[in-house]
N, C-alpha and C. Protein backbone atom coordinates (compact mmCIF):
# COMPACT_ATOMS: atom_id res chain seq x y z
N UNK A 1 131.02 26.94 49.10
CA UNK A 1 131.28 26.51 50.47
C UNK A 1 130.57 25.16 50.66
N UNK A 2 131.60 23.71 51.03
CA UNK A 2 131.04 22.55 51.35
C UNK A 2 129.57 22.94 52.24
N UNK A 3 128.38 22.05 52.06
CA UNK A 3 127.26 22.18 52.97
C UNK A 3 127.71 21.87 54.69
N UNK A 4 128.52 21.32 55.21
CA UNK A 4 129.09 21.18 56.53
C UNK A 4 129.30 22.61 56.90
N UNK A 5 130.47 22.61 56.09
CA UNK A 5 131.35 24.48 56.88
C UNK A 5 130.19 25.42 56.77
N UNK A 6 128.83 25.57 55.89
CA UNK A 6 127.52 26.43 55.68
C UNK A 6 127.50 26.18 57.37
N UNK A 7 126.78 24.91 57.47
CA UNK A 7 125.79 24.89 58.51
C UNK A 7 126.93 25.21 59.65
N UNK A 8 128.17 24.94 60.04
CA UNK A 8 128.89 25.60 61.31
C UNK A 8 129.21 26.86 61.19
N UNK A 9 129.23 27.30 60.24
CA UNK A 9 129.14 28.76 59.90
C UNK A 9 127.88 29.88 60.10
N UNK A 10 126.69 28.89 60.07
CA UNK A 10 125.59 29.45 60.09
C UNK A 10 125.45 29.16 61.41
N UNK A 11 125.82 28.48 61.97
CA UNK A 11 125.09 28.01 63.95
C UNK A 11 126.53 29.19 64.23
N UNK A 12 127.71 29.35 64.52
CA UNK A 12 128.14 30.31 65.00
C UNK A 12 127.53 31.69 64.80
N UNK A 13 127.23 31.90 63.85
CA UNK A 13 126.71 33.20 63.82
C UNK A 13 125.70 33.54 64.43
N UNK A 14 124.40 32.58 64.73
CA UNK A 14 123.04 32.35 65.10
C UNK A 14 123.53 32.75 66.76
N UNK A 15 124.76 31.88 66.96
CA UNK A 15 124.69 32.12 68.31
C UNK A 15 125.43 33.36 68.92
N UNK A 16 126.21 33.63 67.65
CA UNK A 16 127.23 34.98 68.20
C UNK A 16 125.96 35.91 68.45
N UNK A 17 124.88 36.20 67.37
CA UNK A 17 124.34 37.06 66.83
C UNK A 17 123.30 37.00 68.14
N UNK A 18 122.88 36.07 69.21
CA UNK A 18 121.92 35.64 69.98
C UNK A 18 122.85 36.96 70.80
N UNK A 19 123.83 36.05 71.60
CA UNK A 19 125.08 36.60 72.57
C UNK A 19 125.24 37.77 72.65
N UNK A 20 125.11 38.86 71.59
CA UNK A 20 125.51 40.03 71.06
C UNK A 20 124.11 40.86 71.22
N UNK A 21 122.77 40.12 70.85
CA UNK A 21 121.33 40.47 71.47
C UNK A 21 121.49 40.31 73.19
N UNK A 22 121.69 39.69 73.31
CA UNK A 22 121.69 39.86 75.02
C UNK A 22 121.96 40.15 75.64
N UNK A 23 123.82 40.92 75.32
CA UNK A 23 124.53 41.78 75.79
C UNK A 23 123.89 43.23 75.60
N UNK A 24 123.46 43.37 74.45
CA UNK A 24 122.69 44.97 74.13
C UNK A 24 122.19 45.27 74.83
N UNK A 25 120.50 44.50 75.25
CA UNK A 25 119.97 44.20 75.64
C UNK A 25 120.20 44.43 77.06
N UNK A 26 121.09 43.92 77.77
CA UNK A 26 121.60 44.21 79.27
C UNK A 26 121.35 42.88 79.82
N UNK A 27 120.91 41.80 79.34
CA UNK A 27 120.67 40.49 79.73
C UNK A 27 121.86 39.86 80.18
N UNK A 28 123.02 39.84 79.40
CA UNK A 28 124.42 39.71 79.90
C UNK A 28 125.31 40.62 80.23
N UNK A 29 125.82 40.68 81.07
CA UNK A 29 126.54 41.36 81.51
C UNK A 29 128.30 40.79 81.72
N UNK A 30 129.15 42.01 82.20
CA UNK A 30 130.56 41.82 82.28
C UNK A 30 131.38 42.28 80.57
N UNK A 31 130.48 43.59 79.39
CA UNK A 31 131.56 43.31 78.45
C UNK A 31 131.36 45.06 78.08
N UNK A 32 132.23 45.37 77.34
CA UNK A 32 131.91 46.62 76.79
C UNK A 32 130.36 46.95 75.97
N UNK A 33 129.93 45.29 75.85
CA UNK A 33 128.77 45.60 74.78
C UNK A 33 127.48 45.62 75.66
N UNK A 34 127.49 45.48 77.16
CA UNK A 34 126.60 45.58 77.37
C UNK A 34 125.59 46.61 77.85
N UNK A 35 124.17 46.83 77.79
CA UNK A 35 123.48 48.12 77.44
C UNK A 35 123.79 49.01 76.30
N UNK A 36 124.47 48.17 75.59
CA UNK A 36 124.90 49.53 74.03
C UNK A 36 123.82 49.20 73.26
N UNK A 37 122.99 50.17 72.52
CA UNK A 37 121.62 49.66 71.46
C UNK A 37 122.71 49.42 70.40
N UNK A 38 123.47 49.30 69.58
CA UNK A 38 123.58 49.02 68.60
C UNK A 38 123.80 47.44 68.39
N UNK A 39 124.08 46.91 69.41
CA UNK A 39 124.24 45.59 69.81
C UNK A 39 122.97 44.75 69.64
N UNK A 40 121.60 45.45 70.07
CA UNK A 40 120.89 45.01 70.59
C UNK A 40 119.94 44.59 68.79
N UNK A 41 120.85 45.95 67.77
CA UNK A 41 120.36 46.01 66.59
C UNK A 41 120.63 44.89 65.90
N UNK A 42 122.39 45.33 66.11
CA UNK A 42 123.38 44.24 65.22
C UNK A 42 122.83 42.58 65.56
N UNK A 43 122.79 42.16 66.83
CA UNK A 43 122.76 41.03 67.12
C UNK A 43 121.55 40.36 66.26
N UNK A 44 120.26 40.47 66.32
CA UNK A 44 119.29 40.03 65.54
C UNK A 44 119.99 39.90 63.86
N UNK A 45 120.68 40.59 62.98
CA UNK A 45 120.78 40.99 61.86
C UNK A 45 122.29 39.85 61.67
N UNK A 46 122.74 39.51 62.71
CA UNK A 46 123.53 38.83 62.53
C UNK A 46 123.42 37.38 62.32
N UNK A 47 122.75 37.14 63.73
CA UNK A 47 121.65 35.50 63.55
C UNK A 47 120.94 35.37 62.23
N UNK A 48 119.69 36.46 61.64
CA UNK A 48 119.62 36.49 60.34
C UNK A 48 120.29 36.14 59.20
N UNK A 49 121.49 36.54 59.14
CA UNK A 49 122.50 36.34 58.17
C UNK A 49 122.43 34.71 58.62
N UNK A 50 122.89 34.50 59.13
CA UNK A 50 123.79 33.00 59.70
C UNK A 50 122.34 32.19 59.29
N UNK A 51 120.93 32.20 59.63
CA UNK A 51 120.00 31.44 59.39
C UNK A 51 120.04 31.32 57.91
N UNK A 52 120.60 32.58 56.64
CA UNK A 52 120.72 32.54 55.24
C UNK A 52 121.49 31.81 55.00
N UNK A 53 122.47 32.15 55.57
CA UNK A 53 124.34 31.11 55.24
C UNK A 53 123.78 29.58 55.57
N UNK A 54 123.17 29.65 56.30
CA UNK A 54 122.43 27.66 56.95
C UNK A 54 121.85 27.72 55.44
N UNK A 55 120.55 28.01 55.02
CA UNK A 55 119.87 27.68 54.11
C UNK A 55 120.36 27.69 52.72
N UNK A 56 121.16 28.85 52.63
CA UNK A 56 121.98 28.79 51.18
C UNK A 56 122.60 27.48 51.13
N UNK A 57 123.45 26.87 52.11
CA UNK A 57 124.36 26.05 52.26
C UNK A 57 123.95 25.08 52.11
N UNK A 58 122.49 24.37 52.74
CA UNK A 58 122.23 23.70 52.42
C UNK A 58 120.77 23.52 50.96
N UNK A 59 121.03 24.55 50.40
CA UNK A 59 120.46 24.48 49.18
C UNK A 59 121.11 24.39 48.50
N UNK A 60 122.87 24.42 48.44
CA UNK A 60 123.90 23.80 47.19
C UNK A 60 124.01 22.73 47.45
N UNK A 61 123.48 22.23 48.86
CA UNK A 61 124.47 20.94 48.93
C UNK A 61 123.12 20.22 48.24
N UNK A 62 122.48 20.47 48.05
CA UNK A 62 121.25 19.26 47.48
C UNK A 62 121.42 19.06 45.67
N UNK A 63 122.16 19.75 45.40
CA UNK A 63 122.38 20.06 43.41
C UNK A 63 123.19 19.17 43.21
């Protein structure tokens, strides 16, 4: 994966994964996800990923 599509790949997720914490959470409101704990799980684990996909991405692009 070009180092570009990493890093927009990795900031969507960071932020889906934020969005998806806050809905769990009960911070946002208006969706099916909000007050559900698994959301509140998933969301952290998702941003995680996406901060890896950033760093992987830009650790090929430097080779």
């Amino acid at each position: 994966m070009p180092r570009g599509i990493a890093v927009v790949v990795g900031l969507v997720m960071i932020a889906a994964g934020t969005l998806f914490t806050l809905q769990g959470l009960g911070y946002v409101g208006g969706s099916v996800m909000t007050d559900v704990d698994f959301w509140a799980i998933a969301g952290p684990a998702i941003a995680g990923l996406g901060v890896a996909v950033i760093i992987v991405g830009l650790r090929r692009g430097e080779r």
